[in-house]
Protein backbone atom coordinates (compact mmCIF):
# COMPACT_ATOMS: atom_id res chain seq x y z
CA UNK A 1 301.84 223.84 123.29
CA UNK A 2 298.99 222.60 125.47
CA UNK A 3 296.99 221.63 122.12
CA UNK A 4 300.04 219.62 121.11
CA UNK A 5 300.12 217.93 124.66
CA UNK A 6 296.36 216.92 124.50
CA UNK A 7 296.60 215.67 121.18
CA UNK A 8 299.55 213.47 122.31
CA UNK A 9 297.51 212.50 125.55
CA UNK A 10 294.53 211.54 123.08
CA UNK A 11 296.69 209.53 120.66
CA UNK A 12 298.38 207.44 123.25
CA UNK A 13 295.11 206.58 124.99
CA UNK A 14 293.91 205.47 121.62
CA UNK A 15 297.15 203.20 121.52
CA UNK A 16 296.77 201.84 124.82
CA UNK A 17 292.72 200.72 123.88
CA UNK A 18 294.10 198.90 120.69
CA UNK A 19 297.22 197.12 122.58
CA UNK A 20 294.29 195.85 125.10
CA UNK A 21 291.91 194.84 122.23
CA UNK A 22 294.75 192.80 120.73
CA UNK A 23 295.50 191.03 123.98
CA UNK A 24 292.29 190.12 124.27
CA UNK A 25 291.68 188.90 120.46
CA UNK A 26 292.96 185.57 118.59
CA UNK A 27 294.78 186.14 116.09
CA UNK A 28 293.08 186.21 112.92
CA UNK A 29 289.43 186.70 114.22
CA UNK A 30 287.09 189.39 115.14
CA UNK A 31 285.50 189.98 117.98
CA UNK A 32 281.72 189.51 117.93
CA UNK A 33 279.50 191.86 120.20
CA UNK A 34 277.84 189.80 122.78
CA UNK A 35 274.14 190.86 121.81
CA UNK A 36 272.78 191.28 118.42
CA UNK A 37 270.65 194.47 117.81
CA UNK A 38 266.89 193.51 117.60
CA UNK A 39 266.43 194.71 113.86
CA UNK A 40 269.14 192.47 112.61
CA UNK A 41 267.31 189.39 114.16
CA UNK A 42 264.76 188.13 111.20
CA UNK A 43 262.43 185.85 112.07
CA UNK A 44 262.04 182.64 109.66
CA UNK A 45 258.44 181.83 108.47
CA UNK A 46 256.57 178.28 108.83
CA UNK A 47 256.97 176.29 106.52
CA UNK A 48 253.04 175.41 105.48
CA UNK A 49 252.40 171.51 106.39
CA UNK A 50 251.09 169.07 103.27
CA UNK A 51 249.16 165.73 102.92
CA UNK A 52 248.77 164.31 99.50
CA UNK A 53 246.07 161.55 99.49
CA UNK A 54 245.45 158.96 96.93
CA UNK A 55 242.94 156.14 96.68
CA UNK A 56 243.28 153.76 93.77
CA UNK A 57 239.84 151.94 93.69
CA UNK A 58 238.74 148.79 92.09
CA UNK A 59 236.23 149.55 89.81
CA UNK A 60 234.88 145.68 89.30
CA UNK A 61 231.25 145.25 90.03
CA UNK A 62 230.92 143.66 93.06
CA UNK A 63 232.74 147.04 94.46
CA UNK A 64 229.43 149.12 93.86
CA UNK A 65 228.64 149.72 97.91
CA UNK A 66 232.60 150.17 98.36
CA UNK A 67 232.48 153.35 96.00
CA UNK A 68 228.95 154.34 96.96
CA UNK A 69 230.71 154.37 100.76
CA UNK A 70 233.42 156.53 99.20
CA UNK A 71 231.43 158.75 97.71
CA UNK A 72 228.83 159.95 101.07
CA UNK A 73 232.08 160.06 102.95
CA UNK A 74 234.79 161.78 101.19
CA UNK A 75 234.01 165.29 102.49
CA UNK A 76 233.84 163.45 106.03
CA UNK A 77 237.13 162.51 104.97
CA UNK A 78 238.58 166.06 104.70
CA UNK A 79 236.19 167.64 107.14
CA UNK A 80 238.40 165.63 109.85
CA UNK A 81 241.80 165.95 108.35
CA UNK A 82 241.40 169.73 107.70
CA UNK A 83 240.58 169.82 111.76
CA UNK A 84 244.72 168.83 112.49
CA UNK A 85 247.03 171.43 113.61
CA UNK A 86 248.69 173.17 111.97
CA UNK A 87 245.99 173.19 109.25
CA UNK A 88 247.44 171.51 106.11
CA UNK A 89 247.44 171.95 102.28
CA UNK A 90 245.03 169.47 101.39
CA UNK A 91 245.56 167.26 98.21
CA UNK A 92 243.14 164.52 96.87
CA UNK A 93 243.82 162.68 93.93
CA UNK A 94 242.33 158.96 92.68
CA UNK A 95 243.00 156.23 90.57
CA UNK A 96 240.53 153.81 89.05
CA UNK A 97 241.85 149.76 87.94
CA UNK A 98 240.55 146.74 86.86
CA UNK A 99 242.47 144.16 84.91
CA UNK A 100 244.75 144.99 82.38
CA UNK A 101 243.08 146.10 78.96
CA UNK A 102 239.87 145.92 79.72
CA UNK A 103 237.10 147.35 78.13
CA UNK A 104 236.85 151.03 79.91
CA UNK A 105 238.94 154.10 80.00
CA UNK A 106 240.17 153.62 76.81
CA UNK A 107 241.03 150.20 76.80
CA UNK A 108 243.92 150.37 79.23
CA UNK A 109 241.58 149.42 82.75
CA UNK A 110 243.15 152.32 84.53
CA UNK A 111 242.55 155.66 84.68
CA UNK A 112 244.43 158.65 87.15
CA UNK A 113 243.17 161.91 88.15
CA UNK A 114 245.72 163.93 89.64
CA UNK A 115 246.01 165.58 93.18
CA UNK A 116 243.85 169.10 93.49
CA UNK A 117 243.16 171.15 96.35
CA UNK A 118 239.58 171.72 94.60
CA UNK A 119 238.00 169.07 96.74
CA UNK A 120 234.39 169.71 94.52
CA UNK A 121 236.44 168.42 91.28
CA UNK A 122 237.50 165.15 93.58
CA UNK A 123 233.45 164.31 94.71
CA UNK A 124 233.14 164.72 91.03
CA UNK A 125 236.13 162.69 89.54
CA UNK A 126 234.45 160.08 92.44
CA UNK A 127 230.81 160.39 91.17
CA UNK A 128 231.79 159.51 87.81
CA UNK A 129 233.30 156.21 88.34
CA UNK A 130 231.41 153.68 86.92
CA UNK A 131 231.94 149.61 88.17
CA UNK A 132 232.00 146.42 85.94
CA UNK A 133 233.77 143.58 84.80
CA UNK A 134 234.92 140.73 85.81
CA UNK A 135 237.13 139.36 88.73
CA UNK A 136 240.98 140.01 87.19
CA UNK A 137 242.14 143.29 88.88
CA UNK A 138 245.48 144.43 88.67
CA UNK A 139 246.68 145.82 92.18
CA UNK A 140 250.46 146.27 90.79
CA UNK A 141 249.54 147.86 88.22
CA UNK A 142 247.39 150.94 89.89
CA UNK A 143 249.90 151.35 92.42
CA UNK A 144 252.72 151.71 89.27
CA UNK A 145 249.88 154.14 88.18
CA UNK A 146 249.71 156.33 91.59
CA UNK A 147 253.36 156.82 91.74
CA UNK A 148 254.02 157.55 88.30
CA UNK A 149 250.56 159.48 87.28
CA UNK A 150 250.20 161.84 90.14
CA UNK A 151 252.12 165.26 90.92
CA UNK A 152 253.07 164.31 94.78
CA UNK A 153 254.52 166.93 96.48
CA UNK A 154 258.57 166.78 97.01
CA UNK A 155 259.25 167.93 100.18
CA UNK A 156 260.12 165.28 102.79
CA UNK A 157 257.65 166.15 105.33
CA UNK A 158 254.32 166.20 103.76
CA UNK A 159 252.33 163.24 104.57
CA UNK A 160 251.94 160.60 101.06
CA UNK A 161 249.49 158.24 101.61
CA UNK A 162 247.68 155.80 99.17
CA UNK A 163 244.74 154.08 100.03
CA UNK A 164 244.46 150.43 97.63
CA UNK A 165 240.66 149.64 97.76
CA UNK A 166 240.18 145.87 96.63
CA UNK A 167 238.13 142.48 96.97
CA UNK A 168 240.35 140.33 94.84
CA UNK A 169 243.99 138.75 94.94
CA UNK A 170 246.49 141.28 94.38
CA UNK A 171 249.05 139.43 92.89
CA UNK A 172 246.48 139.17 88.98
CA UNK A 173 249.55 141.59 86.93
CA UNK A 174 250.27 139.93 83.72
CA UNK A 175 254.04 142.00 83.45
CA UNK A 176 255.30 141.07 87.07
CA UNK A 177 258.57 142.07 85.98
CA UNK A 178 257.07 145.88 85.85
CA UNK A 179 254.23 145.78 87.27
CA UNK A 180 254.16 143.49 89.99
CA UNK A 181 253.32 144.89 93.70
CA UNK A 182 256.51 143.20 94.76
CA UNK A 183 258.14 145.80 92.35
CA UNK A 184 255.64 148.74 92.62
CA UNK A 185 254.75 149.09 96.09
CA UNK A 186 259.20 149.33 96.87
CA UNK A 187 259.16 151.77 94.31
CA UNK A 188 256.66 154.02 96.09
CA UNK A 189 258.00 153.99 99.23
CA UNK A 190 261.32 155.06 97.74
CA UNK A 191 259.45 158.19 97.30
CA UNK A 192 257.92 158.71 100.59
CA UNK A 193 254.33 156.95 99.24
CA UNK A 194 253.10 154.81 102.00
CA UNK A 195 250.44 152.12 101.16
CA UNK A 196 247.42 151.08 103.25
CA UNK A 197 245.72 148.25 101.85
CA UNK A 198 241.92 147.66 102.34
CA UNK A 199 240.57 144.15 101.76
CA UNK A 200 236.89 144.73 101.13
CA UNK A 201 235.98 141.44 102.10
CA UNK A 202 235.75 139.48 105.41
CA UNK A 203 239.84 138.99 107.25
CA UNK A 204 239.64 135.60 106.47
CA UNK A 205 239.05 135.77 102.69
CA UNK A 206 241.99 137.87 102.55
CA UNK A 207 244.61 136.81 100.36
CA UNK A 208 248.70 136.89 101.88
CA UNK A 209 249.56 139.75 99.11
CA UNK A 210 247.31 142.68 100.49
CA UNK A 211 249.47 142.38 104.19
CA UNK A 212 252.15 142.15 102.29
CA UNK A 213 251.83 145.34 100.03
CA UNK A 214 251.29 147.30 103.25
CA UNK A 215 253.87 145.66 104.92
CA UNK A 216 256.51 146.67 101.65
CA UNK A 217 255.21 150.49 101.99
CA UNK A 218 255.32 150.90 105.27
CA UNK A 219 251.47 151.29 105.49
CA UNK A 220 248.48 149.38 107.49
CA UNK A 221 246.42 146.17 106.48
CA UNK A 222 242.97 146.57 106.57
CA UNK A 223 239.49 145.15 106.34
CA UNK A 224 236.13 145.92 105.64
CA UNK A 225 232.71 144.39 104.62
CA UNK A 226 232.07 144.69 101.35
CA UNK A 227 228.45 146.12 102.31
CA UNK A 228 230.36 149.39 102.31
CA UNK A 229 229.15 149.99 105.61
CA UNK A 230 229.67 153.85 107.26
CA UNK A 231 229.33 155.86 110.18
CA UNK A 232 226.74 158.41 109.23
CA UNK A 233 225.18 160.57 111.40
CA UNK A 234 221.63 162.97 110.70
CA UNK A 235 222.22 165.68 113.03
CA UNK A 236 219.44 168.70 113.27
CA UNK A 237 222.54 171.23 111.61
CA UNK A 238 222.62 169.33 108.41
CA UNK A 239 219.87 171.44 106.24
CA UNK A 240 220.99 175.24 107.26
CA UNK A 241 224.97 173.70 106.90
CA UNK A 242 223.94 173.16 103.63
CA UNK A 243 221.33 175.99 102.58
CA UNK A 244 224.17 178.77 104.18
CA UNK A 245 226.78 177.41 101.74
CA UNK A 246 224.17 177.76 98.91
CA UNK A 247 223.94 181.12 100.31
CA UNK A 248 227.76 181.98 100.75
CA UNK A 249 227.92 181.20 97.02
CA UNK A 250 225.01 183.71 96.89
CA UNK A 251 227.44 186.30 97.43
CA UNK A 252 230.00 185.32 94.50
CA UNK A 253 230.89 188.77 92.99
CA UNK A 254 232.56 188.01 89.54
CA UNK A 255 234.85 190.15 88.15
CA UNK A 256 237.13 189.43 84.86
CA UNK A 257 234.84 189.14 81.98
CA UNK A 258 234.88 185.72 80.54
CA UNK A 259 236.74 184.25 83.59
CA UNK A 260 235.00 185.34 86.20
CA UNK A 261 232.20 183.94 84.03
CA UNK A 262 233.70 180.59 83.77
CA UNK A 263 234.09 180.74 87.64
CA UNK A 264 230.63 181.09 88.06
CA UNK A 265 229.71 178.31 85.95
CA UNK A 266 231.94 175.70 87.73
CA UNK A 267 230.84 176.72 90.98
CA UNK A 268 227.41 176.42 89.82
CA UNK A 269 227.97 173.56 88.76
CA UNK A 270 229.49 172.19 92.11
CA UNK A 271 226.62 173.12 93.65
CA UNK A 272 224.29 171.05 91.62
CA UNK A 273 226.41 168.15 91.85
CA UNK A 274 226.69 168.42 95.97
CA UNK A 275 222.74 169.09 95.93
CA UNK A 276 222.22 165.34 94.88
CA UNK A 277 224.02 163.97 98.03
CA UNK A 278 222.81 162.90 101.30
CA UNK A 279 221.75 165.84 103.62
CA UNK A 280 224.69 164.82 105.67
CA UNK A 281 227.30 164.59 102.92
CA UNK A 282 226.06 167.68 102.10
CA UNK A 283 226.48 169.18 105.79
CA UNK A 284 230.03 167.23 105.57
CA UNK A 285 230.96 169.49 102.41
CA UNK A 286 229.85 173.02 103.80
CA UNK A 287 232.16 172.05 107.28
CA UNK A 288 235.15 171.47 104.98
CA UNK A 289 234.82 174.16 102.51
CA UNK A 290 234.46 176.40 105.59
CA UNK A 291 237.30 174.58 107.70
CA UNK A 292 239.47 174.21 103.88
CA UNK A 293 238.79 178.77 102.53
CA UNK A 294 237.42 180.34 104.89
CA UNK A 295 234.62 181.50 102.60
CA UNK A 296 237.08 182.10 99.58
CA UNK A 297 235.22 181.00 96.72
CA UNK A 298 237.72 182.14 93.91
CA UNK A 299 240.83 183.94 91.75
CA UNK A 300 237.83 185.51 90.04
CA UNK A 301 235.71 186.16 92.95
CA UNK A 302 235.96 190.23 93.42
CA UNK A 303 235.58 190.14 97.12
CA UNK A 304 238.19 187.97 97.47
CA UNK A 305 240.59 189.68 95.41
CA UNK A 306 240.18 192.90 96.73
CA UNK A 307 240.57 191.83 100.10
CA UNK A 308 244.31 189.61 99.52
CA UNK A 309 244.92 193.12 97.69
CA UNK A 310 245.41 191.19 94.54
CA UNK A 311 243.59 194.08 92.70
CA UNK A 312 242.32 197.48 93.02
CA UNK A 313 238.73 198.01 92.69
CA UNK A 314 239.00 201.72 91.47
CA UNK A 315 241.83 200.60 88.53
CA UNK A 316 239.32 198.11 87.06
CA UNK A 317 237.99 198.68 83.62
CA UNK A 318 234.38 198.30 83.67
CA UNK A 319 234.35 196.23 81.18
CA UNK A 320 236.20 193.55 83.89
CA UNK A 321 233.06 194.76 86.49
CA UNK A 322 229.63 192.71 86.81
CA UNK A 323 226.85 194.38 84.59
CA UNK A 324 225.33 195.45 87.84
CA UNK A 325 228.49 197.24 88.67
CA UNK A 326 229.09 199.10 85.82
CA UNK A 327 225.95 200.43 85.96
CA UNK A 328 227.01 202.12 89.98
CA UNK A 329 228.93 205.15 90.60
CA UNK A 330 232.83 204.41 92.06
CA UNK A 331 231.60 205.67 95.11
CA UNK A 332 227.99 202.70 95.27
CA UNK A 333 230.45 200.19 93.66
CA UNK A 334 232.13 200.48 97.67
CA UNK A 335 229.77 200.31 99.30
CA UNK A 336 228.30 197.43 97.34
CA UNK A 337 231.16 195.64 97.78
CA UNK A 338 231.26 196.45 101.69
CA UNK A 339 227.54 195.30 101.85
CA UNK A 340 228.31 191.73 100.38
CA UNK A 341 231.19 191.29 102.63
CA UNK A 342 229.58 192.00 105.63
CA UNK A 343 226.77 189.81 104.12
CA UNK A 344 229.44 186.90 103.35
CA UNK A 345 231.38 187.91 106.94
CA UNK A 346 227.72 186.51 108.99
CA UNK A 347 226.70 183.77 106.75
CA UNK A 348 230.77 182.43 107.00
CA UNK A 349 230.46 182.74 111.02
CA UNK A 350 227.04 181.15 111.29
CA UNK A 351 228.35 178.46 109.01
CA UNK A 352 231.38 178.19 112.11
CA UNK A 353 229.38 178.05 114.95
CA UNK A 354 227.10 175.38 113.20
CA UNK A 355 230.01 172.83 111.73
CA UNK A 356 231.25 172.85 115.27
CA UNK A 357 227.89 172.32 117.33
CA UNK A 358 227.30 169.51 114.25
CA UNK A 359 230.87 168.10 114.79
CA UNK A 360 230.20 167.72 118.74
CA UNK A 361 226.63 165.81 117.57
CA UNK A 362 227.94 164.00 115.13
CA UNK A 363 231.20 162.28 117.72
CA UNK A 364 229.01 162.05 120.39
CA UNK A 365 226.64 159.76 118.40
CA UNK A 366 229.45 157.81 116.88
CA UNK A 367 230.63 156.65 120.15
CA UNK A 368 227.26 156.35 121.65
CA UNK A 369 225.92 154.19 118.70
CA UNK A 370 229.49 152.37 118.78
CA UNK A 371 229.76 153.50 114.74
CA UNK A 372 233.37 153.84 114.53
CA UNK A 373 233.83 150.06 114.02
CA UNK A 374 234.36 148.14 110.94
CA UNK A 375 232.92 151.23 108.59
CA UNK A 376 235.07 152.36 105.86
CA UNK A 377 235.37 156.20 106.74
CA UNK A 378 236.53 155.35 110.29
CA UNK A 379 239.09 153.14 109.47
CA UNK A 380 240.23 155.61 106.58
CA UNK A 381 240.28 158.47 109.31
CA UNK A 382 241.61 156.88 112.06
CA UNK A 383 244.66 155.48 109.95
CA UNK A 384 245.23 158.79 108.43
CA UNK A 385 245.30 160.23 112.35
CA UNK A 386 247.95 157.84 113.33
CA UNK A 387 250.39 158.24 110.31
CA UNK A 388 249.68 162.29 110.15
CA UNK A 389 250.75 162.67 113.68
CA UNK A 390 254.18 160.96 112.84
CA UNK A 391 254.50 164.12 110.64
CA UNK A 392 253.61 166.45 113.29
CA UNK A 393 249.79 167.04 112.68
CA UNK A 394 247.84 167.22 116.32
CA UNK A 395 244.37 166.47 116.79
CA UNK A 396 242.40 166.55 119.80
C-alpha cells in the first residue's frame, strides 16, 4: 500500500513539473537551455587573406630603365607586402604588350604569364623580357589580356591589383570596339581588378587616357621618370643575407626519385639566376623567401615533408631516399635528418634577425636620403599599402 502511495506521490509531482513547463513554453517551440556546453561551441578558422598582383609592361625600347627598375626591385616589392598583417598568399603574375601584331611573342605583341606564388619563376618570367619596337602600344589591349589570361583568385576580399607600365598614349587599339580601355578597364573592375596606371614619362607629357583608365578601375594615376629611377639601399647585411640563403638551400634533402631530382634542378637553377643580381636585390630575395616559407624549400624537400607529416620517413622505399641515405641504417637516416634540421633551424633564424636589422637600415636611409620620392618601387609600394589596408592588411 505505501509503495502504491509513493508511486502516486512520484507520478503527480512529475505532472505538476510538465503543467509548469507548459505554462512557461509557446506553443509550438522548445525551450533552449540558457548556456551552451563548451564542447558543442566550435570555433571557425581564418579565412587566409590574398593579393593577386599583375603588372602589364610595355616592352617598347625606350622602356629599357623602366624594366631594368622592375627587375632590382621586385623582391623589394614582396619583401614589403609579405611584412602586412595578417601575412597574405602572395600572387605575382605579368603581362608583356606592344602594338598589336608585332614582331615578338609570336606575332601577337602580347604575351601573359600567369599568377604563381613561386616568386623565383616571376624574377625569371621578368628577366626574360626583352624591349623593342616602335612607338604604337596597345594599353587596351594588355589590360583585355590581364583579365582574361590570368587565374585571379574569386573570393571578394583578396586584394586584385594591376599595375599598367607605359610611356605612350593609351588610347593606340586598332579594335576599340573590343579592345579599347574604355571597354577593358570597366570590364576588370567588374571583377574586382583595380588599375593603377604609371606614366613613365614627366606629368606633363601625360596623355588624358592614363587618368582616365585609373579613374574607370578604381585605381591611382601615376608618374615616373623614365630614367627608372629607385630607392636602393647597400646596407652591411646584404652579402651574409645572401650567402645564408645559398646555404639554407645547402640543406635541401631530396627525396622522390626523379622529382625530388627535378626539384633540385629548379632550385639550382633559381639560385644562379638570383646570383646575377645586385647584392641588394639579392639581400631583397633572401628577406622574402624567409618572410614568404619560412625556410620551406619544397613538396620534394624531405625535411619539409616529414615535418607537415606529409610522409613517414621509416615507410619510404629506398629507392625514394637520397643515395647517401640509402646507404645509412633507419636508425643514422634520424639522426641525419635531425642534424640538417637543426642545421636549417640556425641558418633560418640568423637569416631573421639579419632581414630585420637590414629592414631597419634600409628605412632609415630611405628617409634620411629622402629616396622614397619619384622612384618606381616606392610609388608601387606605397600604392599597394593604401589599397591593401582597405582590405584589412596592417602595416606598421
Amino acid at each position: 500500500m505505501k509503495t502504491i502511495k509513493l508511486l502516486t506521490a512520484v507520478w503527480a509531482l512529475a505532472l505538476m513539473a510538465g503543467c509548469n513547463q507548459a505554462q512557461n513554453t509557446t506553443p509550438g517551440t522548445t525551450k533552449v537551455p540558457e548556456t551552451i556546453p563548451a564542447k558543442t561551441v566550435t570555433e571557425i578558422p581564418k579565412q587566409e587573406k590574398h593579393i593577386d598582383l599583375v603588372f602589364a609592361i610595355d616592352v617598347s625600347g625606350s622602356m629599357e630603365h623602366i624594366i631594368a627598375a622592375t627587375q632590382r626591385k621586385v623582391w623589394s616589392i614582396v619583401n614589403e607586402m609579405l611584412k602586412s598583417k595578417p601575412m597574405p598568399i602572395l600572387r605575382v603574375g605579368l603581362i608583356a604588350y606592344r602594338g598589336e601584331n608585332e614582331e615578338c611573342y609570336g606575332g601577337t605583341g602580347f604575351k601573359a604569364w600567369d599568377l604563381t606564388e613561386d616568386l623565383d619563376k616571376v624574377y625569371e618570367n621578368l628577366m626574360a623580357l626583352r624591349t623593342g619596337g616602335g612607338n604604337v602600344e596597345c594599353v587596351g589591349r594588355a589590360i583585355y589580356e590581364a583579365n582574361h589570361s590570368v587565374s585571379w583568385q574569386k573570393t571578394n576580399d583578396t586584394l586584385k591589383v594591376l599595375f599598367v607600365l607605359g610611356n605612350e598614349p593609351a588610347n593606340q587599339d586598332r579594335n576599340k570596339d573590343r579592345y579599347g580601355y574604355h571597354v577593358t578597364a570597366p570590364a576588370a573592375i567588374s571583377n574586382g581588378i583595380q588599375i593603377n596606371t604609371i606614366y613613365c614619362s614627366s606629368h606633363e607629357r601625360a596623355t588624358p587616357e592614363w587618368a582616365e583608365i585609373s579613374r574607370l578601375a578604381d585605381g591611382a594615376f601615376l608618374t615616373v621618370g623614365l630614367e627608372g629611377k629607385v630607392a636602393e639601399v647597400s646596407t652591411p647585411m646584404d652579402k651574409e643575407l645572401a650567402d645564408l640563403q645559398r646555404q639554407l638551400i645547402g640543406t635541401n634533402v631530396a627525396y622522390g626519385g626523379g622529382a625530388g631530382l627535378k626539384m633540385v634542378a629548379e632550385l639550382n637553377k633559381a639560385e644562379n639566376l638570383a646570383a646575377t643580381a645586385p647584392m641588394a636585390s639579392q639581400a631583397d630575395r633572401s628577406s622574402a623567401l624567409t618572410n614568404q616559407k619560412s625556410g620551406r624549400l619544397g613538396t620534394w624537400d624531405l625535411l619539409d615533408a616529414v615535418k607537415e607529416k606529409r610522409v613517414k620517413l621509416d615507410e619510404l622505399k629506398d629507392e625514394e631516399l637520397s643515395a647517401e641515405m640509402q646507404k645509412m641504417s633507419p636508425e643514422k637516416r634520424r639522426e641525419y635528418l635531425e642534424s640538417k634540421q637543426k642545421e636549417r633551424d640556425e641558418i633560418i633564424k640568423k637569416m631573421q634577425e639579419l632581414a630585420k636589422a637590414r629592414d631597419e637600415y634600409v628605412q632609415a636611409e630611405i628617409k634620411k636620403q629622402n629616396l622614397d620620392k619619384n622612384s618606381v618601387d616606392q610609388i608601387i609600394l606605397n600604392t599597394l599599402r593604401q589599397q591593401a589596408e582597405k582590405k584589412g592588411f596592417k602595416f606598421k
